[in-house]
C-alpha atoms as a PDB file:
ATOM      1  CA  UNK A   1     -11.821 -10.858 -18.861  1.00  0.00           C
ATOM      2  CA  UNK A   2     -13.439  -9.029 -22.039  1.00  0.00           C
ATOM      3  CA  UNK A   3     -11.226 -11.892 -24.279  1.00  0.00           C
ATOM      4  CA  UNK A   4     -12.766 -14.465 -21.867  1.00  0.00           C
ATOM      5  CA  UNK A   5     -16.319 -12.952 -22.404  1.00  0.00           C
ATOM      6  CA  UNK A   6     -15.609 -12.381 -26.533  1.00  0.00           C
ATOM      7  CA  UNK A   7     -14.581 -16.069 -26.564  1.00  0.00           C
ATOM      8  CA  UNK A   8     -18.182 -17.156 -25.194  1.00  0.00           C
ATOM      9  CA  UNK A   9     -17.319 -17.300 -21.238  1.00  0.00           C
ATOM     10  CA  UNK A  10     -20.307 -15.967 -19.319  1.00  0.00           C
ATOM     11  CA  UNK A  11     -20.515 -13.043 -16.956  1.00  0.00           C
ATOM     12  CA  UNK A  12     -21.712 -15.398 -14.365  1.00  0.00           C
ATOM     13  CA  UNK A  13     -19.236 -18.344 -15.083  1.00  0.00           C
ATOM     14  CA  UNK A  14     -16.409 -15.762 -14.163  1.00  0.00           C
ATOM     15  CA  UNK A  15     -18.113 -14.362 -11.018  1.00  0.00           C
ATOM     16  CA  UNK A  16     -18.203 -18.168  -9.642  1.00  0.00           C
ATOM     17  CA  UNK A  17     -14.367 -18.631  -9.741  1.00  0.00           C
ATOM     18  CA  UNK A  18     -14.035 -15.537  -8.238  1.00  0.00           C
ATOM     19  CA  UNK A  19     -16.400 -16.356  -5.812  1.00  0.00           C
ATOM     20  CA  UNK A  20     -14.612 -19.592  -5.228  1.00  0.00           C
ATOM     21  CA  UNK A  21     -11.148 -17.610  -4.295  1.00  0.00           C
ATOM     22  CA  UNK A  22     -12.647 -15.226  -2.284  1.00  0.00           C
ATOM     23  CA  UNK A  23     -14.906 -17.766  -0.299  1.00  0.00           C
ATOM     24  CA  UNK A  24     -11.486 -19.231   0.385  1.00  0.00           C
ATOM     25  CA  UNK A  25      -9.841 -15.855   1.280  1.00  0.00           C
ATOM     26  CA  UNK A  26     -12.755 -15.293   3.478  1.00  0.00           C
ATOM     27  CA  UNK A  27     -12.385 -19.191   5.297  1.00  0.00           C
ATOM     28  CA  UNK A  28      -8.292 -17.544   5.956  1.00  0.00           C
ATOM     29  CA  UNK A  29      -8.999 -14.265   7.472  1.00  0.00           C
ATOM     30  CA  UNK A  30     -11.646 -15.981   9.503  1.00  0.00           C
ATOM     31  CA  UNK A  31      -9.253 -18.473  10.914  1.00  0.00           C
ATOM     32  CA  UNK A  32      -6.608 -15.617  11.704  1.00  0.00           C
ATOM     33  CA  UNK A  33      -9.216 -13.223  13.062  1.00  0.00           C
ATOM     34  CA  UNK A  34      -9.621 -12.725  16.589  1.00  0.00           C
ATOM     35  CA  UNK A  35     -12.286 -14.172  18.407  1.00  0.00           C
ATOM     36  CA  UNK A  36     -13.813 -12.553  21.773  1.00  0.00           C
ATOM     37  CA  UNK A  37     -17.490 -13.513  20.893  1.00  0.00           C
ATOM     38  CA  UNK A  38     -17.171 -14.798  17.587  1.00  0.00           C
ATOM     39  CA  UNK A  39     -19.193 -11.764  15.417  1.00  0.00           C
ATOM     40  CA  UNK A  40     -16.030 -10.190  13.572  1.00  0.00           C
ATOM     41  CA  UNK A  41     -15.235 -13.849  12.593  1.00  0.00           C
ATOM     42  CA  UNK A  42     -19.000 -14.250  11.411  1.00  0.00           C
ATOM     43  CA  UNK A  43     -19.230 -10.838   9.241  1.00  0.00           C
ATOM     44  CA  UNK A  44     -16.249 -11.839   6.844  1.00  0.00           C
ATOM     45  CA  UNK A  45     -17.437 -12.564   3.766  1.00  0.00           C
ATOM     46  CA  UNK A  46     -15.926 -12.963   0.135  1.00  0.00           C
ATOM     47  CA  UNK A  47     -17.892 -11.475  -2.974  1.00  0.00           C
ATOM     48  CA  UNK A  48     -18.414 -12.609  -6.261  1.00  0.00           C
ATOM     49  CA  UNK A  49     -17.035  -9.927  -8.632  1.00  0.00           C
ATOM     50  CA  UNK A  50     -16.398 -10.995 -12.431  1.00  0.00           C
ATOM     51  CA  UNK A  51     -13.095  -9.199 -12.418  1.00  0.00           C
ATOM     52  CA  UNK A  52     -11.936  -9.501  -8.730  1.00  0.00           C
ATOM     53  CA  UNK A  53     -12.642 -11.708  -5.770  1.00  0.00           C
ATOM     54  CA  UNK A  54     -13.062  -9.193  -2.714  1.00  0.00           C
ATOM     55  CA  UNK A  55     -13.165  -9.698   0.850  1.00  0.00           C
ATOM     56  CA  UNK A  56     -15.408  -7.561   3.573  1.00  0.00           C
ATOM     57  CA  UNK A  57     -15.032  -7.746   7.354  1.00  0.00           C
ATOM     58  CA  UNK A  58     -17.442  -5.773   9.418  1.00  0.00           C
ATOM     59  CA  UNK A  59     -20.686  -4.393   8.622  1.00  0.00           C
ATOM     60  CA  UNK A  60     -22.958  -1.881  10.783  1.00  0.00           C
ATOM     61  CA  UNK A  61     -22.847  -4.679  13.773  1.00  0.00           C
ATOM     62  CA  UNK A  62     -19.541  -4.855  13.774  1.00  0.00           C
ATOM     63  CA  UNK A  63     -18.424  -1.527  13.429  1.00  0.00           C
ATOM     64  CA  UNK A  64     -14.778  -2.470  15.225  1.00  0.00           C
ATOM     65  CA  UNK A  65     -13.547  -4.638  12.330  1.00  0.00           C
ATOM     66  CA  UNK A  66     -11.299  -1.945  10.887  1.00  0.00           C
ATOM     67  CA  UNK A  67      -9.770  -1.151  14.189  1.00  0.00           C
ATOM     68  CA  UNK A  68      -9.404  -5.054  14.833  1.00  0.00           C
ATOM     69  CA  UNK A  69      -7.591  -5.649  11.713  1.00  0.00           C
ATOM     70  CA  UNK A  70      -5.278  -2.225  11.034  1.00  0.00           C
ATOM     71  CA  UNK A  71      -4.899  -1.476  14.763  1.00  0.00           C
ATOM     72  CA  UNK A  72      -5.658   1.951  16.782  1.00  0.00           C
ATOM     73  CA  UNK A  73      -2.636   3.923  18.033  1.00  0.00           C
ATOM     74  CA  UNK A  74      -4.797   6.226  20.047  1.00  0.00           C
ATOM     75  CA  UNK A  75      -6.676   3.486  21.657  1.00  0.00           C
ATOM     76  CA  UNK A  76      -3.457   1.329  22.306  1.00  0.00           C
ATOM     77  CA  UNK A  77      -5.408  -1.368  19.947  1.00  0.00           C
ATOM     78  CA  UNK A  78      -2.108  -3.512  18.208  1.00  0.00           C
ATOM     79  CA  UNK A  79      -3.042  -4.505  15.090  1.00  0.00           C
ATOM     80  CA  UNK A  80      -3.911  -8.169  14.216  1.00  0.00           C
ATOM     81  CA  UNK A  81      -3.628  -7.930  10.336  1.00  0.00           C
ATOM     82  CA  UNK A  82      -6.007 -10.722   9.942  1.00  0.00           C
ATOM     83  CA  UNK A  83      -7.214  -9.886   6.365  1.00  0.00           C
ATOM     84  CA  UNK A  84      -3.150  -9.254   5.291  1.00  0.00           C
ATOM     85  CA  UNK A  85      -2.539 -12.709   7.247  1.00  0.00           C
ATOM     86  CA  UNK A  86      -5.119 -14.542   4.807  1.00  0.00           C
ATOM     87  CA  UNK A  87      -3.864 -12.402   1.268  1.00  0.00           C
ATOM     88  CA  UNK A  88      -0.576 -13.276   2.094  1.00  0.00           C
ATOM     89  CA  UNK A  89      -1.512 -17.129   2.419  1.00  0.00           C
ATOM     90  CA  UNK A  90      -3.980 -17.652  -0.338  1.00  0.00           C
ATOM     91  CA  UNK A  91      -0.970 -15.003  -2.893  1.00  0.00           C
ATOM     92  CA  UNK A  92       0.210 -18.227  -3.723  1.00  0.00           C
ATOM     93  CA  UNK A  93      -2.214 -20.403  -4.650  1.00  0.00           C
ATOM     94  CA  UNK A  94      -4.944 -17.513  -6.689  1.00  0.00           C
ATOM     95  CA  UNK A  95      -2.696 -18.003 -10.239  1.00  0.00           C
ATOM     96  CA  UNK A  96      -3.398 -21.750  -9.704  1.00  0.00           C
ATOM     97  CA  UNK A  97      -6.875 -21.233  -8.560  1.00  0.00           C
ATOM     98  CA  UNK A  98      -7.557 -18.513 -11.239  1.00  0.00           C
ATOM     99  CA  UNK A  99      -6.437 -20.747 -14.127  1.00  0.00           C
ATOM    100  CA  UNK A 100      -7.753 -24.109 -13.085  1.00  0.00           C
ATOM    101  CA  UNK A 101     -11.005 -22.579 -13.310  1.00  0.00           C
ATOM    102  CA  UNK A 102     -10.800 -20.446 -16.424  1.00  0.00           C
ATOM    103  CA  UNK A 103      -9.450 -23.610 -17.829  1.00  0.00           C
ATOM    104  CA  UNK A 104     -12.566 -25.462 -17.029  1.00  0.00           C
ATOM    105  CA  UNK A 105     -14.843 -22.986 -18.443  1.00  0.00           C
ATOM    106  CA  UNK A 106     -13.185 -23.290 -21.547  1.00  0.00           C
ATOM    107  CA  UNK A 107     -13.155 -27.184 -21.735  1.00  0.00           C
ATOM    108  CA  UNK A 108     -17.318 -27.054 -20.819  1.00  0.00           C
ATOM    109  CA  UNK A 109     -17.632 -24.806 -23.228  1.00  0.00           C
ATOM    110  CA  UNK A 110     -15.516 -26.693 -26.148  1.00  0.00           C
ATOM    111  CA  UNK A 111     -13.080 -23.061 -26.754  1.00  0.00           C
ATOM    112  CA  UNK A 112     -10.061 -24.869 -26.284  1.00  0.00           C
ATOM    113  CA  UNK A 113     -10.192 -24.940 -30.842  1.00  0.00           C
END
């Protein structure tokens, strides 16, 4: 990222294609999660990060997104593994994603030499 940023590549140019692969990790673990009224599905978000795209389920409404997700022995809750489900799907494709966008940042910003 710094050799990005030396070359000319803006802060905020990297944290929108991280955005973009987190928005689609956050579309996966949505689809896998479990739905009973629809909030856990609703609080998953992705982040915009200039060095990693990040993924949240749960906030202070949804307190039970943890449990949902990594499963609660003592409360006989199995675990879905909805946010593993979606980083094992989108594993694939973020090397593809990650460079089709770093190569466009370069090519609109003429640093290809």
């Amino acid at each position: 990222m710094r050799a990005l940023e030396s070359l000319g590549v803006e802060v905020e140019d990297l944290k929108d294609v991280m955005g973009s692969i987190s928005a689609e990790g956050a579309r996966l673990a949505a689809e896998y999660a479990p739905v009973r009224s629809g909030k856990l599905r609703k609080s998953i978000r992705g982040n915009r990060a200039k060095s990693r795209a990040a993924i949240t389920a749960g906030k202070k409404r949804v307190p039970y997104a943890g449990p949902i997700n990594f499963g609660w022995h003592k409360r006989h809750i199995q675990p879905s593994e909805f946010m593993q489900r979606a980083d094992r799907a989108l594993q694939a494709r973020v090397p593809e994603m990650l460079t089709e966008g770093i190569q466009r940042l370069i090519n609109e910003r003429n640093l290809s030499g």
